[in-house]
Protein backbone atom coordinates (compact mmCIF):
# COMPACT_ATOMS: atom_id res chain seq x y z
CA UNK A 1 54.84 -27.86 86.12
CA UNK A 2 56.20 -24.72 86.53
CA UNK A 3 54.93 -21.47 86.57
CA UNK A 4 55.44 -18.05 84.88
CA UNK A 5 52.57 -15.97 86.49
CA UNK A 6 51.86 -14.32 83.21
CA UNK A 7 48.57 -13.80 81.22
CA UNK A 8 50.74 -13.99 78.02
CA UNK A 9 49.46 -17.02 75.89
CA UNK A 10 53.28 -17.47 75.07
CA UNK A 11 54.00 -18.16 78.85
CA UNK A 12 50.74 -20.03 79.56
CA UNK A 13 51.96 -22.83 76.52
CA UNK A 14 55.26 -23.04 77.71
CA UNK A 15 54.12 -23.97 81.46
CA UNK A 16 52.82 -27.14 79.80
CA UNK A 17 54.79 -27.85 76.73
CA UNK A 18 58.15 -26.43 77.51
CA UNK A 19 58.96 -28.82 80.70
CA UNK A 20 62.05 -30.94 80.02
CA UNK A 21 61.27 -34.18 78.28
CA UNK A 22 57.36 -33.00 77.71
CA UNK A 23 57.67 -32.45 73.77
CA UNK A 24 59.32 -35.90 73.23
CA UNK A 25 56.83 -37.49 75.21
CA UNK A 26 53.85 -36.32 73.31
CA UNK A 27 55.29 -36.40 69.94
CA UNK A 28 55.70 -40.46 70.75
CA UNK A 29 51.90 -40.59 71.55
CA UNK A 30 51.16 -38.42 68.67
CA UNK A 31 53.31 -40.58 66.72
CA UNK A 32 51.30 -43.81 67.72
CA UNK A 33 52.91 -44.97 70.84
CA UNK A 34 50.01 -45.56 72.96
CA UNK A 35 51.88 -48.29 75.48
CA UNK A 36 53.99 -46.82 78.12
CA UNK A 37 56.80 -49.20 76.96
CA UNK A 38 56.26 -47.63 73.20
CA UNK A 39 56.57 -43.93 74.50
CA UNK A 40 59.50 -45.45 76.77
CA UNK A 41 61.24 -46.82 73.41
CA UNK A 42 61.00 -43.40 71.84
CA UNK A 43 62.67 -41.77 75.08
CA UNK A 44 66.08 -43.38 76.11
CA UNK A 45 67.52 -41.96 78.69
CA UNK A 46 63.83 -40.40 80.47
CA UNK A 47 63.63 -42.61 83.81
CA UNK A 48 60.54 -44.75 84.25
CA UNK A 49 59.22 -42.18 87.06
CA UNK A 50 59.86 -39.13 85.67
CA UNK A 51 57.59 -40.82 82.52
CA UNK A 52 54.62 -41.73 84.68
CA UNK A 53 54.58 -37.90 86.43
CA UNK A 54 55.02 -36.29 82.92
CA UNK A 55 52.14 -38.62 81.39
CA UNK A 56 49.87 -37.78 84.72
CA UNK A 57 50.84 -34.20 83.94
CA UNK A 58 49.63 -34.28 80.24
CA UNK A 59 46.45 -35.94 81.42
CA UNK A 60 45.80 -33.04 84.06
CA UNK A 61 46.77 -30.94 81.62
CA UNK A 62 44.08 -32.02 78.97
CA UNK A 63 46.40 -33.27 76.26
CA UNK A 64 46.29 -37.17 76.71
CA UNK A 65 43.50 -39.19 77.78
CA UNK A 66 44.77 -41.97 80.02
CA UNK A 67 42.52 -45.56 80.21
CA UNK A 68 42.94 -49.06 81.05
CA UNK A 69 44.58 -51.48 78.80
CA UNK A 70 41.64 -53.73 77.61
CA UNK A 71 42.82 -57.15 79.47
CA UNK A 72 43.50 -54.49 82.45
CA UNK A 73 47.16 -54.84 82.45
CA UNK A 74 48.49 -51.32 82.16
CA UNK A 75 47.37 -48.24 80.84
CA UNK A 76 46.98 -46.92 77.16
CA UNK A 77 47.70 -42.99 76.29
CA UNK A 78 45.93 -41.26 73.48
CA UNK A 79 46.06 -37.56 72.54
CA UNK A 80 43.01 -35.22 72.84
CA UNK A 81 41.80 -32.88 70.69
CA UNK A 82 44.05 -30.47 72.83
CA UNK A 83 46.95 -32.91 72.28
CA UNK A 84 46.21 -33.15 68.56
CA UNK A 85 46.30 -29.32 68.36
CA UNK A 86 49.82 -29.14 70.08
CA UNK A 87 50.91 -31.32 67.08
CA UNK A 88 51.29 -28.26 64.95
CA UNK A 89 53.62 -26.44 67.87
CA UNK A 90 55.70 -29.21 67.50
CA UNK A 91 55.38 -29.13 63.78
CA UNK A 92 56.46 -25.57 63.80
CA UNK A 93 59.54 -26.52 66.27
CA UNK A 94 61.53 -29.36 63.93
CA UNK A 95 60.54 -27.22 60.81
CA UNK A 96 62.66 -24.39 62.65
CA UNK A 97 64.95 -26.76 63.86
CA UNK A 98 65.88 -29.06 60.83
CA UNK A 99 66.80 -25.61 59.15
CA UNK A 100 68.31 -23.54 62.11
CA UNK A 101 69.89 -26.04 65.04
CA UNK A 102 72.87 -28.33 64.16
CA UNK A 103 72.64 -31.85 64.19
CA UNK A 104 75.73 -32.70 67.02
CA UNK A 105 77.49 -35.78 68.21
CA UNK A 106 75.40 -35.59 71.46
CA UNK A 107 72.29 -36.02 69.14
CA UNK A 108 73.20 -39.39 67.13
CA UNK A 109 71.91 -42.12 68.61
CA UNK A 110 72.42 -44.94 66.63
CA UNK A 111 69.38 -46.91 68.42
CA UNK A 112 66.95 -44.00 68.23
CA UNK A 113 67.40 -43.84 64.94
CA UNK A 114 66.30 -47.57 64.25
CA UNK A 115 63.13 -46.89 66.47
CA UNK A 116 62.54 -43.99 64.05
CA UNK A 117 63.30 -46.05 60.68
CA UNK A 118 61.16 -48.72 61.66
CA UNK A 119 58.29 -47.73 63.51
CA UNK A 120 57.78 -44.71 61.54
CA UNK A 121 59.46 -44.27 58.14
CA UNK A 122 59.69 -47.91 57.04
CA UNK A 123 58.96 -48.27 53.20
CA UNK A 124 56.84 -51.63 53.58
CA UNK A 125 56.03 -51.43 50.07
CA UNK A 126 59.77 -52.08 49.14
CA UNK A 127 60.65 -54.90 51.43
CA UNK A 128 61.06 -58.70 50.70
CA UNK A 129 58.64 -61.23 50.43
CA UNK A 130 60.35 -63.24 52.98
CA UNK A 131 61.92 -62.78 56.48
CA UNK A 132 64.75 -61.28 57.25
CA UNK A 133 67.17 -60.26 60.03
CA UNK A 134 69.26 -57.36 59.65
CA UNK A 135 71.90 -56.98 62.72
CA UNK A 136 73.18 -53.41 63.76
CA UNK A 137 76.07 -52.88 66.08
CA UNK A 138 77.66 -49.47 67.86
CA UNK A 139 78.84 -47.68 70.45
CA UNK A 140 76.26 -46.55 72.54
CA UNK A 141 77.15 -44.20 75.41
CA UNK A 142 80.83 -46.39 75.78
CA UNK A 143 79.14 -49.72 75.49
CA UNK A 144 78.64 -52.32 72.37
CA UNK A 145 75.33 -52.22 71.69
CA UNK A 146 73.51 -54.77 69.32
CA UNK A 147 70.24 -54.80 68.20
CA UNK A 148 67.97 -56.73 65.48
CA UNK A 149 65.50 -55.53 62.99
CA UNK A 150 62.92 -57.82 62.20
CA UNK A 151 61.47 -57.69 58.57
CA UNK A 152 58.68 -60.22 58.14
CA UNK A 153 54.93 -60.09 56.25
CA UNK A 154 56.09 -56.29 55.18
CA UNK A 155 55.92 -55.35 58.67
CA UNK A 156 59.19 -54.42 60.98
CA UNK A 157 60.37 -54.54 64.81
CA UNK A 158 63.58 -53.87 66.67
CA UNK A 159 64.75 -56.63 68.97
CA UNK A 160 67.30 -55.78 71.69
CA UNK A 161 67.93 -59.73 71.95
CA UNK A 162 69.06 -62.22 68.74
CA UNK A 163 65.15 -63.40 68.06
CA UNK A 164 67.63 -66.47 66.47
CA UNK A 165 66.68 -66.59 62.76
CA UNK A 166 70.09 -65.86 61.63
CA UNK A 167 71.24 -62.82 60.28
CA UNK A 168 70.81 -61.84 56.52
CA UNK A 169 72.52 -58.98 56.97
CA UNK A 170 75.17 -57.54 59.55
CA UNK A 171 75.70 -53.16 59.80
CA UNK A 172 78.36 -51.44 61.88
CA UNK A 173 77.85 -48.23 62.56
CA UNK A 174 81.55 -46.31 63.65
CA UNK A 175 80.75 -43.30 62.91
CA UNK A 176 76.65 -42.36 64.59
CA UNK A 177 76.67 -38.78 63.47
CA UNK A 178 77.29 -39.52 60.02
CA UNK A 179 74.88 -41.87 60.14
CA UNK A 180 71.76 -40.16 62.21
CA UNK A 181 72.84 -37.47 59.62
CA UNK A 182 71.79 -40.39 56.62
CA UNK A 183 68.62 -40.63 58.24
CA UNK A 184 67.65 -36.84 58.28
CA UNK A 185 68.58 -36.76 54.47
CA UNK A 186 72.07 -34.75 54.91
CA UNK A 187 73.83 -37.26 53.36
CA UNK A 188 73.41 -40.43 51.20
CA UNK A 189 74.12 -43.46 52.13
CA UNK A 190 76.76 -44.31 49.10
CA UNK A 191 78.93 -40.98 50.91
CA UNK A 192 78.32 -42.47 54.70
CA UNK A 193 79.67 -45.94 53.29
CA UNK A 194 82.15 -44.67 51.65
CA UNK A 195 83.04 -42.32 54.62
CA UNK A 196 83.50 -45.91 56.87
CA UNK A 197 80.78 -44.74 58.89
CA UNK A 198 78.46 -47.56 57.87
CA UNK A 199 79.79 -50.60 56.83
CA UNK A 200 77.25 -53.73 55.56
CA UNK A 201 77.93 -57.29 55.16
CA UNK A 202 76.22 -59.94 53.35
CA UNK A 203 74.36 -60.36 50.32
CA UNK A 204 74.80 -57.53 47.16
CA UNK A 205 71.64 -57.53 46.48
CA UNK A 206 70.16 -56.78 50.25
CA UNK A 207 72.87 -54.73 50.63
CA UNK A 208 71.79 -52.26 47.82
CA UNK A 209 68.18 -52.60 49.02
CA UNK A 210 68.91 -51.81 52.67
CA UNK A 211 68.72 -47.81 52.35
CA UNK A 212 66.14 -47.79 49.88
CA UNK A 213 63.60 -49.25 52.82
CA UNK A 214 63.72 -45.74 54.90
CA UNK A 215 61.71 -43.73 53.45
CA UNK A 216 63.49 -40.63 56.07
CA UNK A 217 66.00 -39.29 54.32
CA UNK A 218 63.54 -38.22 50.84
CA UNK A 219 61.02 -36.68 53.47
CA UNK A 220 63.29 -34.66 55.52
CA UNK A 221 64.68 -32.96 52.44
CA UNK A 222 61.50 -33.07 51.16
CA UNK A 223 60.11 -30.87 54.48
CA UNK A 224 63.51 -28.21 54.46
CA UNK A 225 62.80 -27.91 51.06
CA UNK A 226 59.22 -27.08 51.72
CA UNK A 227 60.44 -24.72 54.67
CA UNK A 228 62.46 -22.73 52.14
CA UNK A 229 60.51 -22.62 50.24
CA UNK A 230 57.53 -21.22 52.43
CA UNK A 231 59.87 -18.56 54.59
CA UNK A 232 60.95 -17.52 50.90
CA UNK A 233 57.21 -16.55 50.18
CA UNK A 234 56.57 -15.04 53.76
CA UNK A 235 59.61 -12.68 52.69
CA UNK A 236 58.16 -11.42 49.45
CA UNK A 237 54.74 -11.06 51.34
CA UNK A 238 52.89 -14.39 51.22
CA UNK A 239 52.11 -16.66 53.96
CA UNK A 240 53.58 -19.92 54.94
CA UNK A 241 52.33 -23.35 54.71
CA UNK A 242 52.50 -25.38 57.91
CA UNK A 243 55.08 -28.34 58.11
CA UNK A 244 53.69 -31.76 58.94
CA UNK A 245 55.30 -33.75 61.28
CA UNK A 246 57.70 -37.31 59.80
């Protein structure tokens, strides 16, 4: 970690959290990845070593608590009460930045945004009784990407191989901004379809039902609504009420 040889408690936060790939990393094992291939799947593009020496570095650090997977086979991560505490300083960050920094090309990421939708904003309540496969193809740093999500017993997972079930339904993604852009609630899903960003094939039904399982887009304008709300108050004198992360 680097460091800024100042007593200021400002400097002294940054030498920990501020390190390049740091916030992600903890966010995922705030978020409930406690695997290193979980916190991997919530980081593409972070290389497998620079992930072990930030993980060692949050341990040192006091933030994550590192200890061996019960049938010894790797390791699991889990925040401390230091960790948990950082939380808000990442709370605070995508409250600014869902208001203030611009959602760009070089941020849509078609496949992040189906680890996010499933893992963490899945509306399990509003699924199907039975299984289903929904298949997802895009362009993914110049390559065709496909990948699977899994819906089965209310519960869902993203497969990066067919898992051979057939496919219920099939979603093309051409256009990923419009579409990570869906997810963060800055546009409906009836505009990115009509847009050709997203197009869906297969059933009417399932197809009407697909958006309505991500329960994203309602929170994030739910949370910049909140934010407005709140910095509208700490202008007229009042204080603000702290954002919650997803």
């Amino acid at each position: 970690m680097g460091n800024y040889h100042q007593f200021c408690p400002i400097a002294r936060g940054s030498e920990i959290l501020a390190e390049r790939w740091t916030p992600i990393i903890l966010r995922n094992v705030l978020d409930g990845c406690h695997t290193f291939s979980e916190i991997a799947q919530g980081a593409p593009g972070l290389s497998r070593s620079l992930l072990i020496k930030r993980l060692h570095e949050l341990a040192r650090a006091g933030l994550i608590g590192i200890s061996p997977k019960p049938d010894a086979h790797g390791s699991l991560y889990e925040p401390t009460p230091a960790g948990q505490a950082a939380g808000g300083v990442l709370d605070a960050i995508g409250a600014w930045a869902e208001n203030w920094a611009e959602v760009r090309p070089e941020h849509s990421d078609p496949g992040l945004v189906l680890f996010s939708w499933c893992r963490h904003s899945l509306r399990h309540d509003r699924l199907p009784q039975r299984q289903l496969v929904v298949r997802f193809e895009f362009e993914q740093h110049g390559r065709h990407i496909r990948s699977w999500m899994l819906l089965k017993g209310g519960e869902g997972e993203i497969c990066n191989f067919d898992p051979g079930f057939g496919d219920d339904l099939v979603v093309t993604i051409t256009d990923a901004l419009i579409f990570t852009r869906w997810h963060l609630g800055m546009t409906s899903w009836a505009e990115a379809v009509r847009a050709g960003a997203v197009q869906v094939t297969g059933p009417p039904g399932l197809r009407r039902a697909l958006p309505t399982w991500n329960a994203a887009p309602e929170l994030a304008t739910r949370r910049r609504n909140d934010y407005r709300r709140s910095t509208a108050t700490v202008g007229e004198g009042g204080s603000a009420r702290p954002m919650r992360r997803r």
